[in-house]
N, C-alpha and C. Protein backbone atom coordinates (compact mmCIF):
# COMPACT_ATOMS: atom_id res chain seq x y z
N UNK A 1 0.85 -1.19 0.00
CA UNK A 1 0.00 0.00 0.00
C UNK A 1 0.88 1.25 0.00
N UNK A 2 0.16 2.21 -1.08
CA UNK A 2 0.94 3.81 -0.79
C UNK A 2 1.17 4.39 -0.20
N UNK A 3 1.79 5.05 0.49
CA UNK A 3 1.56 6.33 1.40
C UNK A 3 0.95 7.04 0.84
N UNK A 4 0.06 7.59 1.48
CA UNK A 4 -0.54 9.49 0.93
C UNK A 4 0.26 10.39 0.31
N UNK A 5 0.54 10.69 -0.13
CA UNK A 5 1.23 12.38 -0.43
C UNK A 5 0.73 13.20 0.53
N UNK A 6 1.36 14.55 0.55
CA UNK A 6 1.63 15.07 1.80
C UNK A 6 0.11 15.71 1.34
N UNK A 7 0.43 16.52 0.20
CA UNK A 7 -0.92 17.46 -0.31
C UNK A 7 -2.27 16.94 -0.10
N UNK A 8 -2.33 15.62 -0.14
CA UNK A 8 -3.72 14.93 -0.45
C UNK A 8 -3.81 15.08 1.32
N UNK A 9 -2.73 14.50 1.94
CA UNK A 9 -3.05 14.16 3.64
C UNK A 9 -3.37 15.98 4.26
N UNK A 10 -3.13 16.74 4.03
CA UNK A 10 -3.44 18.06 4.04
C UNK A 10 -4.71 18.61 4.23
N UNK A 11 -5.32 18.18 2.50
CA UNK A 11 -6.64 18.67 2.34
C UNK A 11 -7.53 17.68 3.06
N UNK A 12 -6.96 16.60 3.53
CA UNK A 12 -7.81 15.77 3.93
C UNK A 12 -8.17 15.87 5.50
N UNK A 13 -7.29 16.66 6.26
CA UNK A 13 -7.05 17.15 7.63
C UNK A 13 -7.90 18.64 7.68
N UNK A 14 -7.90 19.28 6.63
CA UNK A 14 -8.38 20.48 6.34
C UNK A 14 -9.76 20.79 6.50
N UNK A 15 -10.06 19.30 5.48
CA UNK A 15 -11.91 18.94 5.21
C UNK A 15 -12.30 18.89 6.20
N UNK A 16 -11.40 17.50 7.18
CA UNK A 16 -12.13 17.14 8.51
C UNK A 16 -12.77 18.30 9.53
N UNK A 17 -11.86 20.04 9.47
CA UNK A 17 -12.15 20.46 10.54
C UNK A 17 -12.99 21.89 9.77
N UNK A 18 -13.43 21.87 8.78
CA UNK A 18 -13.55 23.07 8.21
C UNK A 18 -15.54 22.68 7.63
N UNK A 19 -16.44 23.87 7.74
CA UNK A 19 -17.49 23.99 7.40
C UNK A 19 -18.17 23.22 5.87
N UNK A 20 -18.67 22.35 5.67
CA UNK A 20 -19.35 22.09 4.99
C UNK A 20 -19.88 22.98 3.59
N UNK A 21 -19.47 23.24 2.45
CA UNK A 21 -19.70 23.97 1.22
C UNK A 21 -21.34 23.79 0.74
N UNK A 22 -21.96 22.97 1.21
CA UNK A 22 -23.36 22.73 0.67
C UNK A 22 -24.64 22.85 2.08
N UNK A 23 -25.63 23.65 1.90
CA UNK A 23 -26.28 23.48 2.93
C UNK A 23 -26.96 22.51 3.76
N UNK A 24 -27.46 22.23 4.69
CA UNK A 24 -28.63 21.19 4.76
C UNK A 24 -29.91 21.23 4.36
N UNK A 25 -30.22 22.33 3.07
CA UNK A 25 -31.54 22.22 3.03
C UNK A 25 -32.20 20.85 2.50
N UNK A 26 -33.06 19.93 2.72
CA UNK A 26 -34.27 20.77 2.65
C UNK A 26 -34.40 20.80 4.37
N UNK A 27 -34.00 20.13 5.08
CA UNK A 27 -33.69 19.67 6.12
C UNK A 27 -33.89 21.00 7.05
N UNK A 28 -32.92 21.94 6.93
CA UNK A 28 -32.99 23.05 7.61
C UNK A 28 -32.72 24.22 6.10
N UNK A 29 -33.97 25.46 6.76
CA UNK A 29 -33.95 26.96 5.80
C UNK A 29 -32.65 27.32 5.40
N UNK A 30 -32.99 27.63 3.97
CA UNK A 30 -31.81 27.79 3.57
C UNK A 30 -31.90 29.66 2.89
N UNK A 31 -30.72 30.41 3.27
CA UNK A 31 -30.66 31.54 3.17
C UNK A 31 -29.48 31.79 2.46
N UNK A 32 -30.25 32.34 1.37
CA UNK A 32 -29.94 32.99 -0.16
C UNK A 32 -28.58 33.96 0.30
N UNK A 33 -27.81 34.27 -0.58
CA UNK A 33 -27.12 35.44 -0.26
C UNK A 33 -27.76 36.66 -0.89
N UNK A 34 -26.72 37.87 -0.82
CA UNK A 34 -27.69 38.98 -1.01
C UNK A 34 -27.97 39.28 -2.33
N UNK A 35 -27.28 38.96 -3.40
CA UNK A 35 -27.40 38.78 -4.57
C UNK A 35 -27.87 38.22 -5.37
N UNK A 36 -28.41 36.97 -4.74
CA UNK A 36 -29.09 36.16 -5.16
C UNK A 36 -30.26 36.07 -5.90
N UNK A 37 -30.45 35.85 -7.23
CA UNK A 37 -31.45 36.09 -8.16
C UNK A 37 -32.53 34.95 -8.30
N UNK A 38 -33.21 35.17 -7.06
CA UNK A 38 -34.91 34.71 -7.42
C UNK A 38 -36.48 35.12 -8.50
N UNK A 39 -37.04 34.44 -7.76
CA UNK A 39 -38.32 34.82 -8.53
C UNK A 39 -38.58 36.05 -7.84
N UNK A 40 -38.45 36.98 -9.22
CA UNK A 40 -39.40 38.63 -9.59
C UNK A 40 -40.70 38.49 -9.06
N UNK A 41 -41.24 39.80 -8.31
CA UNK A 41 -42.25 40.08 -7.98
C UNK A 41 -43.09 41.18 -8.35
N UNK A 42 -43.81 42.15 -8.33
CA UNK A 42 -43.93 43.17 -8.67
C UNK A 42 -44.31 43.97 -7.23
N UNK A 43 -44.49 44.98 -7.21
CA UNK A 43 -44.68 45.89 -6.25
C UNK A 43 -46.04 46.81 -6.72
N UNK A 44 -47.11 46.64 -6.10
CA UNK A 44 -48.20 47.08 -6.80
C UNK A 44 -48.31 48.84 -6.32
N UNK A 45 -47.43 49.16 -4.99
CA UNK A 45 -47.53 50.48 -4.79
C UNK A 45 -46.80 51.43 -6.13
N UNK A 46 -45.27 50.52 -6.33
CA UNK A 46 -44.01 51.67 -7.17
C UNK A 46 -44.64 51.03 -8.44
N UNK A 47 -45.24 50.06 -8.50
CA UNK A 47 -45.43 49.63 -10.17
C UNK A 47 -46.50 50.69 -10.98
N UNK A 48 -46.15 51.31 -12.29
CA UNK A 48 -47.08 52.10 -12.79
C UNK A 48 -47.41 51.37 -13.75
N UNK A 49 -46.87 50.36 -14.34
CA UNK A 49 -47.75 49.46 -15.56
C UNK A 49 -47.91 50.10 -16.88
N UNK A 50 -46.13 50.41 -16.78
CA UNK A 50 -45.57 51.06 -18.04
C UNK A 50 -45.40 49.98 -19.48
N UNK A 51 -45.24 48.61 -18.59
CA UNK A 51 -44.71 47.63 -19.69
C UNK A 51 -42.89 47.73 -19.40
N UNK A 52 -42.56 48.12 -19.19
CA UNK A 52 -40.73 48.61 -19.60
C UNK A 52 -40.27 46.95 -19.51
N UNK A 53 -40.77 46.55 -17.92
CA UNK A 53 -40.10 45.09 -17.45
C UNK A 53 -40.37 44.18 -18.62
N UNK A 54 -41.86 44.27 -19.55
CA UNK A 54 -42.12 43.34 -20.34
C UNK A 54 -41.43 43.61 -22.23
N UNK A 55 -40.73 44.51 -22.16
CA UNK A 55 -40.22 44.85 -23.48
C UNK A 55 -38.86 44.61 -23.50
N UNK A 56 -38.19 44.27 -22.37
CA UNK A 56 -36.73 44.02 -22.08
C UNK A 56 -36.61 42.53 -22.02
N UNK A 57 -37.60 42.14 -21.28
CA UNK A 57 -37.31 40.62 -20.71
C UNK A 57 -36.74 39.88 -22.17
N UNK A 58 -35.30 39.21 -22.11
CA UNK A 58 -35.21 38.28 -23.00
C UNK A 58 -36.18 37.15 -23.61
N UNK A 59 -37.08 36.25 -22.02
CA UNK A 59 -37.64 34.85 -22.26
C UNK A 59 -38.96 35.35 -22.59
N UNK A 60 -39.82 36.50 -22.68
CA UNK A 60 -41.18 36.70 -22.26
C UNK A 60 -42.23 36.20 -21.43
N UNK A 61 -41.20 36.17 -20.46
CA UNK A 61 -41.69 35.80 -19.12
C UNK A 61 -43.07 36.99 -18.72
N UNK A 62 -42.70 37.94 -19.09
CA UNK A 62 -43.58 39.10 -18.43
C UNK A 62 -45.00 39.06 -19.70
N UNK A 63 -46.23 38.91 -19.40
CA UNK A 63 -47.52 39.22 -20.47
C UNK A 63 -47.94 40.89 -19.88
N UNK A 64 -48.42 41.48 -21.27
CA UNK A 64 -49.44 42.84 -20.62
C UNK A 64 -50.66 42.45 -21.40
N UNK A 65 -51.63 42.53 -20.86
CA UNK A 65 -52.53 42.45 -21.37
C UNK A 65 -53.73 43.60 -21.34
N UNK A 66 -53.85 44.37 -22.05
CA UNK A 66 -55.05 45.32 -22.15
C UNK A 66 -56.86 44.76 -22.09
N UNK A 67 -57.34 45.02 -21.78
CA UNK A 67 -58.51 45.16 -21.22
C UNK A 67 -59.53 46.33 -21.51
N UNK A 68 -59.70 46.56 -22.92
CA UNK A 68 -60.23 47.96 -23.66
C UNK A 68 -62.07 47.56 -22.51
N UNK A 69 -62.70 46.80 -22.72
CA UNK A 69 -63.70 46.97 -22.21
C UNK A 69 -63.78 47.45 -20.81
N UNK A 70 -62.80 46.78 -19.71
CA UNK A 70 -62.30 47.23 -18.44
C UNK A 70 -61.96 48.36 -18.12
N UNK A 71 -61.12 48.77 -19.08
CA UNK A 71 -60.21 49.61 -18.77
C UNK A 71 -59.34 49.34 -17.89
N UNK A 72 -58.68 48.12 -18.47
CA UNK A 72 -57.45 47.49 -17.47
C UNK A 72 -56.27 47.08 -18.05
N UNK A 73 -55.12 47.44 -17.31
CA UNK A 73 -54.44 46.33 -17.80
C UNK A 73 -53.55 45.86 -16.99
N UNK A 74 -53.71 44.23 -17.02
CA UNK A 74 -52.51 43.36 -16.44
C UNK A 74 -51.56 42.85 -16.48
N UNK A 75 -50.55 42.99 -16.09
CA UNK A 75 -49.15 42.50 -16.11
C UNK A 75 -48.75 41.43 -15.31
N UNK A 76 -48.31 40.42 -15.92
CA UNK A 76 -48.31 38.87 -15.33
C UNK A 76 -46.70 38.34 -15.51
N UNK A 77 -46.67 37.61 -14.64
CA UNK A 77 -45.18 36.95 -14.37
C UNK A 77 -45.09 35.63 -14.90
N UNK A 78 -44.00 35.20 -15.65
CA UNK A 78 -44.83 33.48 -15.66
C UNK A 78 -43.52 32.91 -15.23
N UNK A 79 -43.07 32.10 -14.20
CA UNK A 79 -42.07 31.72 -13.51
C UNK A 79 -41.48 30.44 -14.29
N UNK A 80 -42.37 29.68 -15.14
CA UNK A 80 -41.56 28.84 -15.61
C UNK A 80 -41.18 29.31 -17.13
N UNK A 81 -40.85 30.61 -17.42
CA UNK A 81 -40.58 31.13 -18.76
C UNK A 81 -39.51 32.30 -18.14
N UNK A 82 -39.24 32.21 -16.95
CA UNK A 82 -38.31 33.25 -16.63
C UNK A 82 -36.70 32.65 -16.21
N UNK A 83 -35.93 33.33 -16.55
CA UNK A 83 -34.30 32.71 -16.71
C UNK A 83 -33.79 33.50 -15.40
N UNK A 84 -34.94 34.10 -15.25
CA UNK A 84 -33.92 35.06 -13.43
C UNK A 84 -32.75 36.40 -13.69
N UNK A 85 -32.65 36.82 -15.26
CA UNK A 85 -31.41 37.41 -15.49
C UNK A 85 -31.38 38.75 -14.44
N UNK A 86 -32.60 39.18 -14.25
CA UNK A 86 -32.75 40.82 -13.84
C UNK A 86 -32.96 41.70 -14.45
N UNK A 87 -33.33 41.72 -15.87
CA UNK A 87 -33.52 42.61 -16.83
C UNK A 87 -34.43 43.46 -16.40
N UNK A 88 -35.46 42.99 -15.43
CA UNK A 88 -36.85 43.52 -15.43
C UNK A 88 -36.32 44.67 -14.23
N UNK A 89 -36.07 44.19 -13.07
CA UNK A 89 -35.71 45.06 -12.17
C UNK A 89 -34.90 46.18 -12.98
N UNK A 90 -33.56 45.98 -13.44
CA UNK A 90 -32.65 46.67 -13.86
C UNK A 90 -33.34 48.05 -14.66
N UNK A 91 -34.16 47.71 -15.45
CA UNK A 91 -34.92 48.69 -16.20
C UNK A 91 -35.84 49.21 -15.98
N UNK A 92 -36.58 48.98 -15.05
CA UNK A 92 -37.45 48.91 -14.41
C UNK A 92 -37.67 50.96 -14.17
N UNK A 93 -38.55 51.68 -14.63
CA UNK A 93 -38.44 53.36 -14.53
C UNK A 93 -38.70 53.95 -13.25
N UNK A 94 -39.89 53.16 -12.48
CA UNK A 94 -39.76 53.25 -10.95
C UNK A 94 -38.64 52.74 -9.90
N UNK A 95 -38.21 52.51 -10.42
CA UNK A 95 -36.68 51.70 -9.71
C UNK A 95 -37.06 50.96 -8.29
N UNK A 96 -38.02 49.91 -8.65
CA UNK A 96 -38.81 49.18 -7.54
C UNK A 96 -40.28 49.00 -7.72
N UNK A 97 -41.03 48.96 -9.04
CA UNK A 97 -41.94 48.76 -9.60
C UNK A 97 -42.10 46.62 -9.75
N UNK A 98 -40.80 46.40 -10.17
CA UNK A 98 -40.60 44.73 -10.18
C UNK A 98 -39.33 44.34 -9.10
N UNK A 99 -39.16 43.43 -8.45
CA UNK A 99 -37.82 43.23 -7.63
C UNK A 99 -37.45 41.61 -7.64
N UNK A 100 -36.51 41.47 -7.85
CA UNK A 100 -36.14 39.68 -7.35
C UNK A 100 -36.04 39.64 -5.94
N UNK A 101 -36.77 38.34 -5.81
CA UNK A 101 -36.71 38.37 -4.41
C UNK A 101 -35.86 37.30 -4.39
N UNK A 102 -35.62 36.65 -3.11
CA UNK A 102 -34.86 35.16 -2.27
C UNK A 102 -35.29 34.45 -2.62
N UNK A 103 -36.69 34.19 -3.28
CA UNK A 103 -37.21 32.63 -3.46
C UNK A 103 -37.02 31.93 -4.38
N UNK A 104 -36.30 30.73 -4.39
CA UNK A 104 -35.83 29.76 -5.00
C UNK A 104 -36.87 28.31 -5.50
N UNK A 105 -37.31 28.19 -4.26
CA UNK A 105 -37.96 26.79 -3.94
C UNK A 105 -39.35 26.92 -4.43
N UNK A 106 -39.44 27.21 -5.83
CA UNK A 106 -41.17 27.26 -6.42
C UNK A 106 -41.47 25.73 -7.30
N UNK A 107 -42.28 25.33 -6.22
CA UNK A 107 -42.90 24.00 -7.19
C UNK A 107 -44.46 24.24 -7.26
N UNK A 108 -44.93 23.67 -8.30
CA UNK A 108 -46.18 23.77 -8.72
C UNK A 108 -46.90 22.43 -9.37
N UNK A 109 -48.01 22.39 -9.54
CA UNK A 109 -49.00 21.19 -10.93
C UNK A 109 -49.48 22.13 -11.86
N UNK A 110 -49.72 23.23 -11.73
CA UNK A 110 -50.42 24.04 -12.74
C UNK A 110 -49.36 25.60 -12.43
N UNK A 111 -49.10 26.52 -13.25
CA UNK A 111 -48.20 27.52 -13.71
C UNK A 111 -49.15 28.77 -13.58
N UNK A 112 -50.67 28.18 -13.04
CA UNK A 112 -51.53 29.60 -12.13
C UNK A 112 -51.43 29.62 -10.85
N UNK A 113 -50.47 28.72 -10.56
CA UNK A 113 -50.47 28.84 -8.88
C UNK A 113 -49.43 29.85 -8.57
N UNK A 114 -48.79 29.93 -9.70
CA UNK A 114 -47.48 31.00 -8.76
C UNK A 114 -47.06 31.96 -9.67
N UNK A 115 -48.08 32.34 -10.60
CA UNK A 115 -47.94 33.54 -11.46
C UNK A 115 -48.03 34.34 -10.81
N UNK A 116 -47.72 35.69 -10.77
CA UNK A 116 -47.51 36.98 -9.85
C UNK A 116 -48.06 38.02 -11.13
N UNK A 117 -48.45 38.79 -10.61
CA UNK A 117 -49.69 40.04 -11.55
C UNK A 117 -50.05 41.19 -10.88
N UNK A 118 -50.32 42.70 -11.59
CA UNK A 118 -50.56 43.10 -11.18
C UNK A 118 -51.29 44.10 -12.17
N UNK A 119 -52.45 44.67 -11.26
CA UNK A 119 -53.32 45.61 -12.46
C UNK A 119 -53.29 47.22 -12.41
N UNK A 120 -53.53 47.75 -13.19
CA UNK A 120 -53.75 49.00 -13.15
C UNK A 120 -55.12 49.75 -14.28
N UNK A 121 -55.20 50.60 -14.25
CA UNK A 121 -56.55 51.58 -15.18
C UNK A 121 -55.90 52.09 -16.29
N UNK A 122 -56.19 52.10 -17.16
CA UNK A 122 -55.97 52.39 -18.39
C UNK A 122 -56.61 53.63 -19.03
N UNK A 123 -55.79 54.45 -19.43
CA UNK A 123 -56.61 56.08 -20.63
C UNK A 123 -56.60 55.57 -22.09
N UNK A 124 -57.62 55.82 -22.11
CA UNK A 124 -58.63 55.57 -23.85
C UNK A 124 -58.60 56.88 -24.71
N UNK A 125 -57.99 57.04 -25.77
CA UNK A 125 -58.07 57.97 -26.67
C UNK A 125 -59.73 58.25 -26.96
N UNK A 126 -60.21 59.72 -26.58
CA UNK A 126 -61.89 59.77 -26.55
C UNK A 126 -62.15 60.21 -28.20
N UNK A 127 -61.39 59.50 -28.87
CA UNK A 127 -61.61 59.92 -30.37
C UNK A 127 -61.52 58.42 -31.37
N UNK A 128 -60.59 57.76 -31.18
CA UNK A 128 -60.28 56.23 -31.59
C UNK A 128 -60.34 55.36 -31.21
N UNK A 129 -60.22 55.22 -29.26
CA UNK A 129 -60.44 54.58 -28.05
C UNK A 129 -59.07 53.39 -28.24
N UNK A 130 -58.14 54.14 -28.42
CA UNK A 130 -56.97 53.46 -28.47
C UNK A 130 -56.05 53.24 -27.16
N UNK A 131 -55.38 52.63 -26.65
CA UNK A 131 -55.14 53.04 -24.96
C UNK A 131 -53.64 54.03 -25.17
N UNK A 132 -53.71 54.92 -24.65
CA UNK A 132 -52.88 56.04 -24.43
C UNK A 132 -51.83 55.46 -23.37
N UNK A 133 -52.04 55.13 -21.70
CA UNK A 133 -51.32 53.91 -21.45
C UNK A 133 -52.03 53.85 -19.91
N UNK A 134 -51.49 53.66 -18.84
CA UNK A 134 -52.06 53.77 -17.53
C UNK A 134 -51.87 55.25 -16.90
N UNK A 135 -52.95 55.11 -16.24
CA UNK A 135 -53.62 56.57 -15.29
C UNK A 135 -52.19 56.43 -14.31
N UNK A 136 -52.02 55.68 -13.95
CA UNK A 136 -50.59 56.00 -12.98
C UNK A 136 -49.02 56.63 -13.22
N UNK A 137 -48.91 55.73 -14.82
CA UNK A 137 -48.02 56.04 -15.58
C UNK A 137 -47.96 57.63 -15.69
N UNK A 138 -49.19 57.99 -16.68
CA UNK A 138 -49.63 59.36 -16.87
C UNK A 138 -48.75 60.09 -15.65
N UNK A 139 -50.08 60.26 -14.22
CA UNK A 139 -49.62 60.55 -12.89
C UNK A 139 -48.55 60.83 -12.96
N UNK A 140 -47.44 59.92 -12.98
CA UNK A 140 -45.95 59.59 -12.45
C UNK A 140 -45.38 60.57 -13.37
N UNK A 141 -45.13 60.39 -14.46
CA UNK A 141 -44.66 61.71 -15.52
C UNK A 141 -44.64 62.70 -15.66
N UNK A 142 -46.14 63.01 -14.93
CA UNK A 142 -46.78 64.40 -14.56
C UNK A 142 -45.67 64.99 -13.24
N UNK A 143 -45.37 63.75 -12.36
CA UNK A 143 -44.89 64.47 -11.11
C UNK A 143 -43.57 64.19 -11.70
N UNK A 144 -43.03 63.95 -12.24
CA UNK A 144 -41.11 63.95 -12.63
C UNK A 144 -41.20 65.08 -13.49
N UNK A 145 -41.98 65.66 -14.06
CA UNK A 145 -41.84 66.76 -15.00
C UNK A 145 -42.17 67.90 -14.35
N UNK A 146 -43.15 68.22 -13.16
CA UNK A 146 -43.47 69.37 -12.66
C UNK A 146 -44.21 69.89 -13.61
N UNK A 147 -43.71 71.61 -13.38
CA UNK A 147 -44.46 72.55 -13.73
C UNK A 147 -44.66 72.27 -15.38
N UNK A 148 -43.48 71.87 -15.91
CA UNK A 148 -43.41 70.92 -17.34
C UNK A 148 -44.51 70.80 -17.85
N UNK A 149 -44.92 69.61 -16.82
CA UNK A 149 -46.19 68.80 -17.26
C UNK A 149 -47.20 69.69 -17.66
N UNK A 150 -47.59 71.03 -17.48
CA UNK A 150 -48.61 71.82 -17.93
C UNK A 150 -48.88 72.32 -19.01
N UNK A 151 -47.50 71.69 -19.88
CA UNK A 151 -47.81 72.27 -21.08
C UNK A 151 -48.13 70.74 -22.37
N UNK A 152 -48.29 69.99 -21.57
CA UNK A 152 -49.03 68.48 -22.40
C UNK A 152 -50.07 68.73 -22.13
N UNK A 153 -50.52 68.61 -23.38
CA UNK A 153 -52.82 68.35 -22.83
C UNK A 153 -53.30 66.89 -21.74
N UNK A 154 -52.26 66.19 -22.76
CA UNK A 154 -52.71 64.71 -21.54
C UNK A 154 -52.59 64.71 -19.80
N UNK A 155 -51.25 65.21 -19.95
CA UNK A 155 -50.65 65.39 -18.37
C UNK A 155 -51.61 66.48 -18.10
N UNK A 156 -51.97 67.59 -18.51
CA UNK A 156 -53.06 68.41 -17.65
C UNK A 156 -54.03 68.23 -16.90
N UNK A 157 -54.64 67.30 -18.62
CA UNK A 157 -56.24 66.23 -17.91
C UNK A 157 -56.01 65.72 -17.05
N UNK A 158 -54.51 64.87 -16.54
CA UNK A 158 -54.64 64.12 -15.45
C UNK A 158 -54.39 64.65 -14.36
N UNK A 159 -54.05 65.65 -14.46
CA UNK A 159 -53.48 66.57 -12.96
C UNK A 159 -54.73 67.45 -12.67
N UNK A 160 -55.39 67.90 -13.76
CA UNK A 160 -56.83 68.65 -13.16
C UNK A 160 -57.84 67.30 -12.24
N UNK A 161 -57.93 66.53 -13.10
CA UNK A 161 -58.66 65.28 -12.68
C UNK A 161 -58.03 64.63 -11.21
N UNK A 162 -56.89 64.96 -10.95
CA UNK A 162 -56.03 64.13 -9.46
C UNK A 162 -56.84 65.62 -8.39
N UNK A 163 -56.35 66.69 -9.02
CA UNK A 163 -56.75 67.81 -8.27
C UNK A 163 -58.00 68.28 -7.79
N UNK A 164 -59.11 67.13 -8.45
CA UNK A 164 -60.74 67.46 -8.50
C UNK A 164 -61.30 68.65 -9.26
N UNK A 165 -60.19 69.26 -10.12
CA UNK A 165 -61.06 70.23 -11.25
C UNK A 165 -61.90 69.51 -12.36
N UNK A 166 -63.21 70.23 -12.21
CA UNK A 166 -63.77 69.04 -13.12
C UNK A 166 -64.44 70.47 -13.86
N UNK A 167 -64.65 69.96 -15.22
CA UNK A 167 -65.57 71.03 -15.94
C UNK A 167 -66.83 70.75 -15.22
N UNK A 168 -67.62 72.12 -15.84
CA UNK A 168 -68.74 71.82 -15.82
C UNK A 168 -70.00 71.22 -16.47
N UNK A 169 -69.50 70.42 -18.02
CA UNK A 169 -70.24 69.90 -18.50
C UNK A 169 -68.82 69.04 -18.98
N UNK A 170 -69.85 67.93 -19.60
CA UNK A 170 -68.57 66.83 -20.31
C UNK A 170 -68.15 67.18 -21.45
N UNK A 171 -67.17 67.48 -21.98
CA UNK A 171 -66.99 67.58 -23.64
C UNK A 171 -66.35 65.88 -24.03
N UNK A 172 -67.57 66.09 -25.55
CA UNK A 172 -66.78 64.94 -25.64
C UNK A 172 -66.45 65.18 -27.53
N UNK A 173 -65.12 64.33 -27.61
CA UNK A 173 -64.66 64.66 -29.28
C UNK A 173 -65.99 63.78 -29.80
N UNK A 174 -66.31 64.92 -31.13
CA UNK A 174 -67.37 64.50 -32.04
C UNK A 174 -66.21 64.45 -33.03
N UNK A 175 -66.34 62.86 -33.99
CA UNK A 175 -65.89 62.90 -35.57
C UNK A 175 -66.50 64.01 -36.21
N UNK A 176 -65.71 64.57 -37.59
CA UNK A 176 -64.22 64.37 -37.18
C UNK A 176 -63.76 65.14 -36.15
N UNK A 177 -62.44 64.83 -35.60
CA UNK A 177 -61.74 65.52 -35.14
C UNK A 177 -61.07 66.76 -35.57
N UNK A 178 -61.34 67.27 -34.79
CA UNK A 178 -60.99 69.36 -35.70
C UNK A 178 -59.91 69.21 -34.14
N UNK A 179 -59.21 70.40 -34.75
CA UNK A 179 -58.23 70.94 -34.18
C UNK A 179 -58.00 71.27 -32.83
N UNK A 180 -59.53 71.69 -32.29
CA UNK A 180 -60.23 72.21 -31.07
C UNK A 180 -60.04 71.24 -30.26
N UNK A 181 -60.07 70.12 -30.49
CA UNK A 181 -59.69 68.42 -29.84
C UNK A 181 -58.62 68.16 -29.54
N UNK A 182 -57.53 69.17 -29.63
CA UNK A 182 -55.93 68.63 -29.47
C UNK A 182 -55.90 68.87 -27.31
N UNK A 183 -56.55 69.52 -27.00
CA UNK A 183 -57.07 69.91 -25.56
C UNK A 183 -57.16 68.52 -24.76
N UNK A 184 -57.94 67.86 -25.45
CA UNK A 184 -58.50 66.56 -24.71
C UNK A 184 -57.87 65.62 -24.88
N UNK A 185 -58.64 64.48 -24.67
CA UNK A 185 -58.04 63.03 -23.64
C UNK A 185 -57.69 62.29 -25.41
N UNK A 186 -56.73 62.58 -25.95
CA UNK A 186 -56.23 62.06 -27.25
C UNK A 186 -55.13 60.89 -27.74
N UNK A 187 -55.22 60.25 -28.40
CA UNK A 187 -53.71 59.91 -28.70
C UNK A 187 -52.72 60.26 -29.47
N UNK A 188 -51.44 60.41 -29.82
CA UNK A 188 -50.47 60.67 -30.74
C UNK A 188 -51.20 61.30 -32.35
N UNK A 189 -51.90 60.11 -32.01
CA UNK A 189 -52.00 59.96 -33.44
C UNK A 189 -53.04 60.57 -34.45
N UNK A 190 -54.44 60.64 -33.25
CA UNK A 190 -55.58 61.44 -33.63
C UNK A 190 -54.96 62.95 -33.50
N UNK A 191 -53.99 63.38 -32.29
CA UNK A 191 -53.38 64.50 -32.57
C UNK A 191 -52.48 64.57 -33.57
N UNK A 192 -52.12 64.49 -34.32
CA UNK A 192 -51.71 64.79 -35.93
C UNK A 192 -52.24 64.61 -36.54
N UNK A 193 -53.52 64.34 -36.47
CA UNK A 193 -54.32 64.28 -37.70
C UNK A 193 -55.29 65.50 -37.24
N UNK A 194 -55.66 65.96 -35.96
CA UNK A 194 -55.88 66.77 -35.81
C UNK A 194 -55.27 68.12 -36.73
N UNK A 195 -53.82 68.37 -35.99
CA UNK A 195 -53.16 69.01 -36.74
C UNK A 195 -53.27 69.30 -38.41
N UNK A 196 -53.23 68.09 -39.33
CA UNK A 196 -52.76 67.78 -40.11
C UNK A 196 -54.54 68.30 -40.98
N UNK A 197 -55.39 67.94 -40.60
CA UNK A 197 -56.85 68.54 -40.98
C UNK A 197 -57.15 70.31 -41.00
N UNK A 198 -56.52 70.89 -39.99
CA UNK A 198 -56.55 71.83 -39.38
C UNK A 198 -55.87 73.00 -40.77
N UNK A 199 -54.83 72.32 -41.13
CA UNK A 199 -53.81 73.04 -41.95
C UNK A 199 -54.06 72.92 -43.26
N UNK A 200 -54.68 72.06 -43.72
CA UNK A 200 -55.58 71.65 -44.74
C UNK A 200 -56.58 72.70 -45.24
N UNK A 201 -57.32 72.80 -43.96
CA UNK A 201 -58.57 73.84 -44.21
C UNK A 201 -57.90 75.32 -44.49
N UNK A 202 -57.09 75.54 -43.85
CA UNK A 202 -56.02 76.51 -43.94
C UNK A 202 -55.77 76.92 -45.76
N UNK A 203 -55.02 76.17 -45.70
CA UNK A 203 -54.97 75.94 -47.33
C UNK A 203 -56.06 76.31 -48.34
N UNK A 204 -57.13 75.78 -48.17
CA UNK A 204 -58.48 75.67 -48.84
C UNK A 204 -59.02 77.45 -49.17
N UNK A 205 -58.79 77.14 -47.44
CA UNK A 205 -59.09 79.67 -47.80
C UNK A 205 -57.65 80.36 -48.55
């Protein structure tokens, strides 16, 4: 029989007195380090339900789904389509709208048990009824821009409307859209054509 080598008798004296590299879970809780990239959650206070997390994600883990009749829309997690990279957090415009958390240990039979979602209200173009995007979103833009914000028609509507200024009768856009409509609850797009009608008639005289 061999002797040991010295190196091998070493590490082997080393092992005996030194901590264990693997935990005991399942046995005893096992605690993540701090970096540790679990399953994403969302945060329904910082989340405005911009989409950002769902246009980055490599796997399309993240769904949005609009809700024109509702006026909703939901944003859903799907855990067995997610790779954990962090894209979502990382980009994330509220900087805490989505977060990875510690949790590792997700088992399931069905992939609705541990989907994570979250909803928000949606603005409707009052001319095409196209969704403009979420009332929070809006909100949030309004308050990073300040006094800014007063010179967008959209951000106005929503800051008179947070503030309880309400007209006194409803206006609502009648087809077509004339120019007079660039004021109200619009999208991109009916506003340039607004525009774009406006300058037309222009022409005509």
């Amino acid at each position: 029989m061999k002797k040991p080598k010295l190196r091998e008798l070493k590490e082997a004296i080393t092992s005996l007195f030194s901590k264990p590299y693997t935990t005991k879970f399942p046995f005893e809780p096992h605690k993540p380090s701090k970096r540790f990239r679990g399953k994403p959650k969302f945060d329904e206070e910082k989340c405005v339900g911009c989409g950002a997390c769902a246009q980055v994600c490599p796997s399309n883990a993240i769904e949005v789904k609009d809700i024109i009749e509702e006026k909703k829309r939901i944003l859903i997690h799907h855990p067995d389509k997610c790779i954990y990279c962090g894209q979502c957090e990382i980009n994330c415009i509220t900087d805490g709208g989505i977060k990875l958390t510690d949790q590792f240990d997700i088992s399931y039979f069905k992939s609705e048990e541990v989907i994570d979602k979250v909803e928000h209200e949606i603005v409707l173009c009052e001319n095409c009824g196209s969704v403009i995007g979420t009332k929070k979103h809006i909100l949030w833009v309004a308050n990073k821009l300040g006094n800014l914000a007063y010179s967008q028609p959209i951000l106005l509507s929503a800051i008179q409307e947070k503030l309880g200024i309400v007209s006194e009768y409803e206006e609502k856009v009648i087809p077509p859209i004339q120019r007079t409509d660039i004021l109200k609850i619009i999208c991109p797009k009916c506003r340039r054509i607004a525009f774009i009608s406006d300058e037309k008639i222009k022409e005509k005289k």
